[in-house]
PDB file of N, CA and C in Angstrom:
ATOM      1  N   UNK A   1      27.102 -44.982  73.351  1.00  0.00           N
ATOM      2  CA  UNK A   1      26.455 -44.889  72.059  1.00  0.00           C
ATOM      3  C   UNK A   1      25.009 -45.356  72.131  1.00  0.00           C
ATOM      4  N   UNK A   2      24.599 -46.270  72.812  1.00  0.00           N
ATOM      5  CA  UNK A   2      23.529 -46.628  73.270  1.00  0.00           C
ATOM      6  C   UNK A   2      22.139 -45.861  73.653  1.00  0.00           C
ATOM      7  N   UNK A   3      23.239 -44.753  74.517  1.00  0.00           N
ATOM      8  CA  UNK A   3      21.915 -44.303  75.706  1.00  0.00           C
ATOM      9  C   UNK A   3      21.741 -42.907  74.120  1.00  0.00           C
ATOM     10  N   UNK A   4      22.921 -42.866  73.081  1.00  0.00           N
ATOM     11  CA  UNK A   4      22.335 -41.877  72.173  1.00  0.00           C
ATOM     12  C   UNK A   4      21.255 -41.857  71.326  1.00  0.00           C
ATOM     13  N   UNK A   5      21.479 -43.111  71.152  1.00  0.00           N
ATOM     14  CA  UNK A   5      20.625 -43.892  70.426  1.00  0.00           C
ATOM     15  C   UNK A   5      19.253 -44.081  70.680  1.00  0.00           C
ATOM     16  N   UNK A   6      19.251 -44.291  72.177  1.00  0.00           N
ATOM     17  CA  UNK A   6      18.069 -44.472  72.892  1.00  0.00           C
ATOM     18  C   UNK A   6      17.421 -43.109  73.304  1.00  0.00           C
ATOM     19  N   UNK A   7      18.176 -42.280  73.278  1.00  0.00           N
ATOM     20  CA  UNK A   7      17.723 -40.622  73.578  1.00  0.00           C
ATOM     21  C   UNK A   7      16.665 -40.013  72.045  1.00  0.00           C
ATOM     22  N   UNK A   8      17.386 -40.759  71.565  1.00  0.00           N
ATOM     23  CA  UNK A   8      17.374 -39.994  69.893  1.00  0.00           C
ATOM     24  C   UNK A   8      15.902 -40.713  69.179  1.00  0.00           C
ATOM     25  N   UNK A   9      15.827 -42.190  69.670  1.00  0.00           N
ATOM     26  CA  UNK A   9      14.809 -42.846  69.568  1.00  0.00           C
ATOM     27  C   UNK A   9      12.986 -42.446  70.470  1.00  0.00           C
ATOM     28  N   UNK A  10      13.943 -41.953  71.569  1.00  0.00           N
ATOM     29  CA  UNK A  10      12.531 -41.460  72.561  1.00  0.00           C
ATOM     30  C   UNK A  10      12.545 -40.198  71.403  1.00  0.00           C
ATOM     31  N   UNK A  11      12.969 -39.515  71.301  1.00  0.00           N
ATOM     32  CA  UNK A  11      12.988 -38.325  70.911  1.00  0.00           C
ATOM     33  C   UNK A  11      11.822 -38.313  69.621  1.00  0.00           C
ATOM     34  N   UNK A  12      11.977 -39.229  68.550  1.00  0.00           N
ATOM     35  CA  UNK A  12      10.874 -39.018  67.896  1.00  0.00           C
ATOM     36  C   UNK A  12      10.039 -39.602  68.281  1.00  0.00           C
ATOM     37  N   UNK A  13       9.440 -40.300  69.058  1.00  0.00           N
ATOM     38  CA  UNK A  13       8.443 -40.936  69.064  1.00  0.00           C
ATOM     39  C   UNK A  13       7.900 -39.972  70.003  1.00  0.00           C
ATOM     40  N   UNK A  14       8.472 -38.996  70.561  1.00  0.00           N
ATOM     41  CA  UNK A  14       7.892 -37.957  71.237  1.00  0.00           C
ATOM     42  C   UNK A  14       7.064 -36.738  70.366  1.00  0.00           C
ATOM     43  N   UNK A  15       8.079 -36.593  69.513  1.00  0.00           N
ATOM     44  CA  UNK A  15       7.744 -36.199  68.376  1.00  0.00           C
ATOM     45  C   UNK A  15       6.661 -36.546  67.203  1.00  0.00           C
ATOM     46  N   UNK A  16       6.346 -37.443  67.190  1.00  0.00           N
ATOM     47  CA  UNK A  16       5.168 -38.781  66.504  1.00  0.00           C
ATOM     48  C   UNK A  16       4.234 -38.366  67.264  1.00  0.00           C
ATOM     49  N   UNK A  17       4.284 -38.531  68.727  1.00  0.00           N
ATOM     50  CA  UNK A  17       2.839 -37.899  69.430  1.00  0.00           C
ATOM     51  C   UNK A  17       2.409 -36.713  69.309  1.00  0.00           C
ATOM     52  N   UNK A  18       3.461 -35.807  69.511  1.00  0.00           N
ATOM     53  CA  UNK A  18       2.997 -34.997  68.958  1.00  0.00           C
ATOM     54  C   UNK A  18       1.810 -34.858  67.532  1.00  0.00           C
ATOM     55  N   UNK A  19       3.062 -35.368  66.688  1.00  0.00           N
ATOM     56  CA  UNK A  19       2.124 -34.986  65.261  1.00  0.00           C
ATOM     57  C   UNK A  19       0.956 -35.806  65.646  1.00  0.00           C
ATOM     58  N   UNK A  20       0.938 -36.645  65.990  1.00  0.00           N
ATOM     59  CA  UNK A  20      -0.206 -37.410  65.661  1.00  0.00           C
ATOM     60  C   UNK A  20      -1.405 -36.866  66.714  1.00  0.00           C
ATOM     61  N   UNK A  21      -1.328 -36.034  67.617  1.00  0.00           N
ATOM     62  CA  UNK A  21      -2.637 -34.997  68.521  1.00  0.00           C
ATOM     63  C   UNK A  21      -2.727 -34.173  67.477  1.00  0.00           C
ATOM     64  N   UNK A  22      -1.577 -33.338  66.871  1.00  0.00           N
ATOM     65  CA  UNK A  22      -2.334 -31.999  65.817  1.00  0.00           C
ATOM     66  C   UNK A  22      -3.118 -32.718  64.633  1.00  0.00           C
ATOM     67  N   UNK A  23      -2.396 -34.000  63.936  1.00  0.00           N
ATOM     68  CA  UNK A  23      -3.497 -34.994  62.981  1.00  0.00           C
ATOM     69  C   UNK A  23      -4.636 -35.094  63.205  1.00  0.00           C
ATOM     70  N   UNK A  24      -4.675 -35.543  64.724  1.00  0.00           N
ATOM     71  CA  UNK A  24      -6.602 -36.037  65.070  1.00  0.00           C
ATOM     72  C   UNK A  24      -7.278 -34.517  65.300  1.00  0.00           C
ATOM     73  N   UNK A  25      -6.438 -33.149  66.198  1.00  0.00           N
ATOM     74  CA  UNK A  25      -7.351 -31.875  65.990  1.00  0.00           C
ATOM     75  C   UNK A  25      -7.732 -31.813  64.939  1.00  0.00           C
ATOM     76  N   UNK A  26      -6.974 -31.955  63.635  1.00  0.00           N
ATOM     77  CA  UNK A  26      -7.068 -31.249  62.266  1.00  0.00           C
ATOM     78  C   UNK A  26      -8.483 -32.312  61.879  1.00  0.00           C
ATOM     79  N   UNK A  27      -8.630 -33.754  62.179  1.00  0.00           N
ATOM     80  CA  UNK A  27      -9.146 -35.020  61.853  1.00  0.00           C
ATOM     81  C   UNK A  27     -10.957 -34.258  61.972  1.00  0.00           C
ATOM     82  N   UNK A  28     -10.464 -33.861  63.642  1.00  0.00           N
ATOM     83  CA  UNK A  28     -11.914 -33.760  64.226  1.00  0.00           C
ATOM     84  C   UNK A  28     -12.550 -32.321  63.795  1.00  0.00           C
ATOM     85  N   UNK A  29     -11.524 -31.511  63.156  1.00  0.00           N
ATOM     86  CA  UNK A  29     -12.150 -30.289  62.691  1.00  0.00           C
ATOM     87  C   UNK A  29     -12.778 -29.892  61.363  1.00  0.00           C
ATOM     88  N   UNK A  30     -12.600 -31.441  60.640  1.00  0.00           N
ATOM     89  CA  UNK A  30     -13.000 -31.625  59.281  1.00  0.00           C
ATOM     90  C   UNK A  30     -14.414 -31.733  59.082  1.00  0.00           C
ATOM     91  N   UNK A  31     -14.780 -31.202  57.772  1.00  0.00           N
ATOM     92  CA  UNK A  31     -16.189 -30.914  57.499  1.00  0.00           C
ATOM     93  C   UNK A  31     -16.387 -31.448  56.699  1.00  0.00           C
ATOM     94  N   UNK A  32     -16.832 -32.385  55.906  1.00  0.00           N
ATOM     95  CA  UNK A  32     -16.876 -33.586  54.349  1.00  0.00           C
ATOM     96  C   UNK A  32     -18.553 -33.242  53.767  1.00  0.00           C
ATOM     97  N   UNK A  33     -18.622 -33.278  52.661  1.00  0.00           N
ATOM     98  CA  UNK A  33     -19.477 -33.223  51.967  1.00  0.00           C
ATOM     99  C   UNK A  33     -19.916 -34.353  51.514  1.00  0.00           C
ATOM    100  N   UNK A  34     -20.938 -35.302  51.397  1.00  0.00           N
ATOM    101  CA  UNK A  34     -21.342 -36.747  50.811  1.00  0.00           C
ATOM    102  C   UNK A  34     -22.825 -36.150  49.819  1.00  0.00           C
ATOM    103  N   UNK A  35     -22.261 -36.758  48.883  1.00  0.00           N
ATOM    104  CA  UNK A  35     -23.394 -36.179  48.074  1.00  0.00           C
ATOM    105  C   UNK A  35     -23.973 -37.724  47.355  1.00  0.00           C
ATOM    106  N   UNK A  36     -24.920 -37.030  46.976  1.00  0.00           N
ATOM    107  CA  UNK A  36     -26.350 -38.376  46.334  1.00  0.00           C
ATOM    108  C   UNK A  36     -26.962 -37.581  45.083  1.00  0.00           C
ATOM    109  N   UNK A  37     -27.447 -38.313  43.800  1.00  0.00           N
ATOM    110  CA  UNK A  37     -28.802 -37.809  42.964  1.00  0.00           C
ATOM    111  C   UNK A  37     -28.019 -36.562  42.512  1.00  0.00           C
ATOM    112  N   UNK A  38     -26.387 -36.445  41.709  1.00  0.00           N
ATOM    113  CA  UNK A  38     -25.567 -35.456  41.164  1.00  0.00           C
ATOM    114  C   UNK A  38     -25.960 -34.340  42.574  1.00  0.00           C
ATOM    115  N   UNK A  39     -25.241 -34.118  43.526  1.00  0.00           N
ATOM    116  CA  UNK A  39     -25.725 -33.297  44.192  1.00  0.00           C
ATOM    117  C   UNK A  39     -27.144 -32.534  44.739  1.00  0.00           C
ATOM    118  N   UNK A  40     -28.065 -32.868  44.273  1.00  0.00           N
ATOM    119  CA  UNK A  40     -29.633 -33.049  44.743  1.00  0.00           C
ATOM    120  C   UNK A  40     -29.653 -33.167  46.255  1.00  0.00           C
ATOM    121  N   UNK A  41     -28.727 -34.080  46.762  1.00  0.00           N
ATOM    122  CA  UNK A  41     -28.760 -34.475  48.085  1.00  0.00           C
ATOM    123  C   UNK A  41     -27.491 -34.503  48.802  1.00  0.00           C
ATOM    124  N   UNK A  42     -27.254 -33.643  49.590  1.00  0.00           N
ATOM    125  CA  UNK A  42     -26.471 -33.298  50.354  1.00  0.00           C
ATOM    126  C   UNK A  42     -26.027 -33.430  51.942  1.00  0.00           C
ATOM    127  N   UNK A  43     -24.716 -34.381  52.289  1.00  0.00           N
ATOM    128  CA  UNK A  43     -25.004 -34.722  53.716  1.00  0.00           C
ATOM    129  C   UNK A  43     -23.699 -33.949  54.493  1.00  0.00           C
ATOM    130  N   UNK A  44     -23.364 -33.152  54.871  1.00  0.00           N
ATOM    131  CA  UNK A  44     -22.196 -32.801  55.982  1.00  0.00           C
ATOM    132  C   UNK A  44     -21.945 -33.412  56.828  1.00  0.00           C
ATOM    133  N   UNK A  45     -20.614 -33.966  57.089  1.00  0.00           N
ATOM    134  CA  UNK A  45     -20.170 -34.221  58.096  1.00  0.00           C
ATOM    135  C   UNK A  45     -19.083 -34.112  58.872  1.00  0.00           C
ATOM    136  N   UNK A  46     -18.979 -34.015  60.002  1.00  0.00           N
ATOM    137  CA  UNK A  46     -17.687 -33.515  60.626  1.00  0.00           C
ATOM    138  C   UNK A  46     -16.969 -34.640  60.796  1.00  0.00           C
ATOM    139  N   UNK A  47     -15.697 -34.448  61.285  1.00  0.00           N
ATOM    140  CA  UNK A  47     -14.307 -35.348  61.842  1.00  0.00           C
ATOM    141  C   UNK A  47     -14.900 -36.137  62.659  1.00  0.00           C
ATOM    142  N   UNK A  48     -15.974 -36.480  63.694  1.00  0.00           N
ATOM    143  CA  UNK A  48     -16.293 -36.969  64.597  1.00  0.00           C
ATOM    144  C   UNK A  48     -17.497 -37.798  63.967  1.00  0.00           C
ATOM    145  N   UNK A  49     -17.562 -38.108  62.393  1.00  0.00           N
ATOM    146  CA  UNK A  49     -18.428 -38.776  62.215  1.00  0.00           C
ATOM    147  C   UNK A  49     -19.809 -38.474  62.803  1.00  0.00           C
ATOM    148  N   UNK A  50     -20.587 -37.230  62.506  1.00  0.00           N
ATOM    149  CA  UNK A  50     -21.678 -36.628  63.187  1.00  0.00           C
ATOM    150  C   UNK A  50     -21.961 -35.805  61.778  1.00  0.00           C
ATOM    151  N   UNK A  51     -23.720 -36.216  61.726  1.00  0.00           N
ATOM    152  CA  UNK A  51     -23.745 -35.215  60.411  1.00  0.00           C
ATOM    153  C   UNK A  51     -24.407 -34.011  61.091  1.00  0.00           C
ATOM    154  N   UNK A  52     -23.990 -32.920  60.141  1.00  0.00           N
ATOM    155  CA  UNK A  52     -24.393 -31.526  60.811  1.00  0.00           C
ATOM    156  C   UNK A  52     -24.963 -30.983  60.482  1.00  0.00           C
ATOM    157  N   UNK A  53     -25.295 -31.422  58.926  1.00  0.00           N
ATOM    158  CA  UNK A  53     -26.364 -30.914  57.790  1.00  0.00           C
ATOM    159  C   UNK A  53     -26.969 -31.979  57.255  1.00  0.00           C
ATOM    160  N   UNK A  54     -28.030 -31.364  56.353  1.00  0.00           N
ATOM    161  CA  UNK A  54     -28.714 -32.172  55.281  1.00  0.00           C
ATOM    162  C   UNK A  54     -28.938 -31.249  54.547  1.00  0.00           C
ATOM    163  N   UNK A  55     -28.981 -31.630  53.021  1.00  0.00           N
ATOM    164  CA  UNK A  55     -29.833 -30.239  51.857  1.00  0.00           C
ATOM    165  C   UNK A  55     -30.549 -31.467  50.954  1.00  0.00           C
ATOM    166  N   UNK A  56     -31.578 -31.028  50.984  1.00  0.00           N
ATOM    167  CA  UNK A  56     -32.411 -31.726  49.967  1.00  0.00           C
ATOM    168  C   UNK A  56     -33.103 -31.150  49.357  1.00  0.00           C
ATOM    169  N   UNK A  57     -32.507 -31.256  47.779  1.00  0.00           N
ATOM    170  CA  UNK A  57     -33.464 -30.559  46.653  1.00  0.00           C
ATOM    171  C   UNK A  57     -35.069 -30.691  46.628  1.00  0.00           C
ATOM    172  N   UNK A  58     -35.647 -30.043  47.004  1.00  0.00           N
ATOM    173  CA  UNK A  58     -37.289 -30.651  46.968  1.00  0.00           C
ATOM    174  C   UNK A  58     -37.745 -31.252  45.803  1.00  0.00           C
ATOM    175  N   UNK A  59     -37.547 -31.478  44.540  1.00  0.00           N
ATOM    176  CA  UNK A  59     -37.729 -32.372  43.276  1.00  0.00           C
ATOM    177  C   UNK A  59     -37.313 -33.957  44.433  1.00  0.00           C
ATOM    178  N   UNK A  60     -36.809 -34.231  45.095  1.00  0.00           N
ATOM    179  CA  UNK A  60     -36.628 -35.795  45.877  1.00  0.00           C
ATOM    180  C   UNK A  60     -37.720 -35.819  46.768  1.00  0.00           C
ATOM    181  N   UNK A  61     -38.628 -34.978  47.071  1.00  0.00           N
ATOM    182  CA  UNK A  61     -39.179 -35.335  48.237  1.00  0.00           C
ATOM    183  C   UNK A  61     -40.660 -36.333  48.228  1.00  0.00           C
ATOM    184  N   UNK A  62     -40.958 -36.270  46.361  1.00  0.00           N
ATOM    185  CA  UNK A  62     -42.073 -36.692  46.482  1.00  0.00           C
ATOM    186  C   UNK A  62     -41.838 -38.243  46.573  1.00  0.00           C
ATOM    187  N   UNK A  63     -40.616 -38.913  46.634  1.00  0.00           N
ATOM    188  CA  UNK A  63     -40.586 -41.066  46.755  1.00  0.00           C
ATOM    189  C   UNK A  63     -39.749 -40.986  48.053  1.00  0.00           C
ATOM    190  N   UNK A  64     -40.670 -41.294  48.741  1.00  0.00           N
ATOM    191  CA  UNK A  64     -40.076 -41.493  50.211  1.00  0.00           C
ATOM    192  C   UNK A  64     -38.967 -42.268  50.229  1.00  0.00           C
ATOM    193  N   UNK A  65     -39.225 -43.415  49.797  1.00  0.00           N
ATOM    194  CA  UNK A  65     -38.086 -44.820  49.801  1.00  0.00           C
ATOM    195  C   UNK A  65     -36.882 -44.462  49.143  1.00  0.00           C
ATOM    196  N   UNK A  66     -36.764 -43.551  47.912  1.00  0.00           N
ATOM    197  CA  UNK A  66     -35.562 -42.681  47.298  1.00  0.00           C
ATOM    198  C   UNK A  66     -34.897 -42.272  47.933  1.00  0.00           C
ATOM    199  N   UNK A  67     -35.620 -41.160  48.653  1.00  0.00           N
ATOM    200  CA  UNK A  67     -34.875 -40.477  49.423  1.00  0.00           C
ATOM    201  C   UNK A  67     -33.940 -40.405  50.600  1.00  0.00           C
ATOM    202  N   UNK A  68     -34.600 -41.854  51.382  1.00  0.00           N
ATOM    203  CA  UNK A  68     -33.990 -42.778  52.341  1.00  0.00           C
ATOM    204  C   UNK A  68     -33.149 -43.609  51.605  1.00  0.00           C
ATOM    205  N   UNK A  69     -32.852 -44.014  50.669  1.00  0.00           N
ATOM    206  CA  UNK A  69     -31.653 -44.649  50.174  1.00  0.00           C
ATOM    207  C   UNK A  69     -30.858 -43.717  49.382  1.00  0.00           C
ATOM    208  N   UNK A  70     -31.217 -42.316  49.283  1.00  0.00           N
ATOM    209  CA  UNK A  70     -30.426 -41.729  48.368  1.00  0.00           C
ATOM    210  C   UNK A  70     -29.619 -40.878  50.628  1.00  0.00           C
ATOM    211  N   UNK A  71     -29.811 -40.459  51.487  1.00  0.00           N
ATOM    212  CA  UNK A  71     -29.584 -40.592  52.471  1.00  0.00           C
ATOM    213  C   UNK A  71     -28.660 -41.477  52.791  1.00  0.00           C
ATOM    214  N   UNK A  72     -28.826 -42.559  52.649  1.00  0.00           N
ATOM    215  CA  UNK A  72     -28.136 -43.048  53.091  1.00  0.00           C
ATOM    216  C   UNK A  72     -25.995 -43.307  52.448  1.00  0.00           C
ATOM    217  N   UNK A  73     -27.254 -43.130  50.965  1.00  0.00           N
ATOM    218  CA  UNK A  73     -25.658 -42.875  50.149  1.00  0.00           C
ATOM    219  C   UNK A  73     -24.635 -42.174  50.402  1.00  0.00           C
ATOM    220  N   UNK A  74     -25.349 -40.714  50.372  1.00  0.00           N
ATOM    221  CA  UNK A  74     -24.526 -39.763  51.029  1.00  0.00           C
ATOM    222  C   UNK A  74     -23.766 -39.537  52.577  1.00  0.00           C
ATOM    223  N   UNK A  75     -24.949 -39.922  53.348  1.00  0.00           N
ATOM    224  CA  UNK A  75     -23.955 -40.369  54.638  1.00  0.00           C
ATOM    225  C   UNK A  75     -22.414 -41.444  54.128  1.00  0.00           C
ATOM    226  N   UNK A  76     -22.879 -42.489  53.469  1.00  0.00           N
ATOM    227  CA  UNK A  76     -21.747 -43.061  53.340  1.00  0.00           C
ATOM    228  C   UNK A  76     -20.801 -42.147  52.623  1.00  0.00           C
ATOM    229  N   UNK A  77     -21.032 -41.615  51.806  1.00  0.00           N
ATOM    230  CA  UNK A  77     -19.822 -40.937  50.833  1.00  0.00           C
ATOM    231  C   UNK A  77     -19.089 -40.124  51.784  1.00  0.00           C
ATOM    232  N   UNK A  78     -19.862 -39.377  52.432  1.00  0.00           N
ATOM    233  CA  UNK A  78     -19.086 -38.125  53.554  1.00  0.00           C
ATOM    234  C   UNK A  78     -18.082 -39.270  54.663  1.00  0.00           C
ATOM    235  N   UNK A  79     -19.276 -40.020  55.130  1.00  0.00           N
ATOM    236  CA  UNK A  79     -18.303 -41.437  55.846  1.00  0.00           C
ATOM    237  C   UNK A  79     -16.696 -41.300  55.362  1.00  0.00           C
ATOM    238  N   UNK A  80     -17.123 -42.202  54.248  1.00  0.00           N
ATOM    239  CA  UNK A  80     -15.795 -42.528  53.370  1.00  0.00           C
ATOM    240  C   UNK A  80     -14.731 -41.544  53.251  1.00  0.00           C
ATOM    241  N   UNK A  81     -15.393 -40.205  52.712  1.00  0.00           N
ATOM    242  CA  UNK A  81     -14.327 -38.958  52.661  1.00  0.00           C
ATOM    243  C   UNK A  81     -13.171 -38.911  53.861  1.00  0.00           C
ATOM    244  N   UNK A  82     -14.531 -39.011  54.973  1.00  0.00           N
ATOM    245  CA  UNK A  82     -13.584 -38.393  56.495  1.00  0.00           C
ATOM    246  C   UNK A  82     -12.549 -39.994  56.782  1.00  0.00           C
ATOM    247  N   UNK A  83     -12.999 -41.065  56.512  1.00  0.00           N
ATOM    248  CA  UNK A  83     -12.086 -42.209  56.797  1.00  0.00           C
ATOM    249  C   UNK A  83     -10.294 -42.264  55.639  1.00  0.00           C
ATOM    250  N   UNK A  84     -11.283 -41.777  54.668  1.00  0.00           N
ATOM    251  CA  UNK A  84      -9.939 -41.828  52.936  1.00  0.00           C
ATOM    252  C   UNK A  84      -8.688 -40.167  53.744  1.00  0.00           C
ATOM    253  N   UNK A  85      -9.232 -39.557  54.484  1.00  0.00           N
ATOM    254  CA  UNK A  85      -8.390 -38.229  54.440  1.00  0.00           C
ATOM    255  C   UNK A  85      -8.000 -38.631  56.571  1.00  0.00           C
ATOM    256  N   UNK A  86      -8.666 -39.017  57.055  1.00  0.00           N
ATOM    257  CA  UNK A  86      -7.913 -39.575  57.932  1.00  0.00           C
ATOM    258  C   UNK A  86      -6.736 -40.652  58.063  1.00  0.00           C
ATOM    259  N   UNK A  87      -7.476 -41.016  57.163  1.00  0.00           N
ATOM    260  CA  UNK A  87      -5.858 -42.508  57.240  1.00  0.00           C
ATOM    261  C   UNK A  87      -4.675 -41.559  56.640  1.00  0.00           C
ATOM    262  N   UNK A  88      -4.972 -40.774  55.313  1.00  0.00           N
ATOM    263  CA  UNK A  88      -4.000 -40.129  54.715  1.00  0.00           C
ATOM    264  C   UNK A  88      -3.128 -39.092  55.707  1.00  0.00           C
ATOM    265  N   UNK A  89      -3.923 -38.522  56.604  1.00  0.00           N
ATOM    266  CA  UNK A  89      -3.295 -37.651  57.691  1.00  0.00           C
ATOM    267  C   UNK A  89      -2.019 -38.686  58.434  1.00  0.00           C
ATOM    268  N   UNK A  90      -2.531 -39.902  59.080  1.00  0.00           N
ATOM    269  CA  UNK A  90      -2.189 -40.003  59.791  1.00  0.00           C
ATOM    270  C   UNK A  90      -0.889 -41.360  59.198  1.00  0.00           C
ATOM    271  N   UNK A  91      -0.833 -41.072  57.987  1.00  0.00           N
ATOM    272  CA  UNK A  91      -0.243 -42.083  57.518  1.00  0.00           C
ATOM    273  C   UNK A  91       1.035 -41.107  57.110  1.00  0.00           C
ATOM    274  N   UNK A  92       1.196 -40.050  57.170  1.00  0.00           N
ATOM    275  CA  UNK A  92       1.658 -39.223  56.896  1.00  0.00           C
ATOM    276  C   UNK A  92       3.042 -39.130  58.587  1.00  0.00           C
ATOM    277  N   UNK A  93       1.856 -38.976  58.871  1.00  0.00           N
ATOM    278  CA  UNK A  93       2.360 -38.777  60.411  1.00  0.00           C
ATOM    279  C   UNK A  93       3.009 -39.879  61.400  1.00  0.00           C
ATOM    280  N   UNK A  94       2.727 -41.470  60.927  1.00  0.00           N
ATOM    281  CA  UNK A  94       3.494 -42.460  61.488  1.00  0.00           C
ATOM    282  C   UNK A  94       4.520 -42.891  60.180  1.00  0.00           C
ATOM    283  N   UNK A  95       4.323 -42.472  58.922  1.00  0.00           N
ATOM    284  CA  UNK A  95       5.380 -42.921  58.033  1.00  0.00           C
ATOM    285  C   UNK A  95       4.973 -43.888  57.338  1.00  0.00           C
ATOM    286  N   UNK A  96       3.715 -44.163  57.272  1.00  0.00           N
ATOM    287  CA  UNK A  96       3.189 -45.738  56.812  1.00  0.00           C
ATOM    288  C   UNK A  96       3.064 -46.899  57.643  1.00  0.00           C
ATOM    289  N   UNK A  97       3.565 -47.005  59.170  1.00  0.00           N
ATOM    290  CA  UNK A  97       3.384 -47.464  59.797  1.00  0.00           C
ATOM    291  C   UNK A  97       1.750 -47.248  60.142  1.00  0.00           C
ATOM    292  N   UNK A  98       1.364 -48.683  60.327  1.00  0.00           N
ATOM    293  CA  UNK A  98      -0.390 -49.468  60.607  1.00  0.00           C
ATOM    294  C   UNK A  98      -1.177 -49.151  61.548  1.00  0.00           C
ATOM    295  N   UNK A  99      -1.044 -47.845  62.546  1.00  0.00           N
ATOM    296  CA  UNK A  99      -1.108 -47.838  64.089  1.00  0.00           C
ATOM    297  C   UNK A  99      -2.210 -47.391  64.430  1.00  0.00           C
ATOM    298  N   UNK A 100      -3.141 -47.826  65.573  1.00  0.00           N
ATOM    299  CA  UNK A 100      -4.437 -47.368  65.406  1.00  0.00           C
ATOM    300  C   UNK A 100      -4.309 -45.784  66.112  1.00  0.00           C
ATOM    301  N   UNK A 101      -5.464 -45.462  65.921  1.00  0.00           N
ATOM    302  CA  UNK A 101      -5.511 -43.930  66.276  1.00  0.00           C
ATOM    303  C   UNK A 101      -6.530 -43.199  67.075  1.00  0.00           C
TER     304      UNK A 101
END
């Protein structure tokens, strides 16, 4: 009964790895939007935490210092997106279990 037990136990956690490689493809193939200034300012970013875009309404361009803190907002928001929908992936995928990834 043991070794069934123990078969049955490898078995998902084989299974867990699994899910949890198609989680991080799906993770790293994500594209997030972080926006600033009601959308005025626009930052993309992918799963890999890399921004890939910028859009900036030209009405921001004339206060330099704005625009670098309105930048920076949006990086964070897209940040945040890809961290709030990664944990959710992968929380999904260990069951609520804490596990790094």
């Amino acid at each position: 009964m043991f070794k069934g037990g123990m078969a049955g136990m490898m078995q998902k956690a084989k299974q867990m790895q699994e899910d949890m490689e198609v989680a991080q493809k799906e993770i790293k193939s994500l594209n997030c939007l972080g926006i600033a200034a009601s959308g005025s300012l626009k930052v993309e970013m992918n799963g890999d935490y890399k921004v890939t875009n910028i859009y900036i309404d030209e009405s921001l361009t004339s206060d330099k210092e704005m625009l670098e803190d309105l930048i920076i907002i949006a990086v964070n928001d897209a940040s945040s997106r890809i961290n709030s929908i990664s944990k959710e992936k992968m929380k999904n995928v260990t069951g609520g279990l804490n596990l790094p990834f």
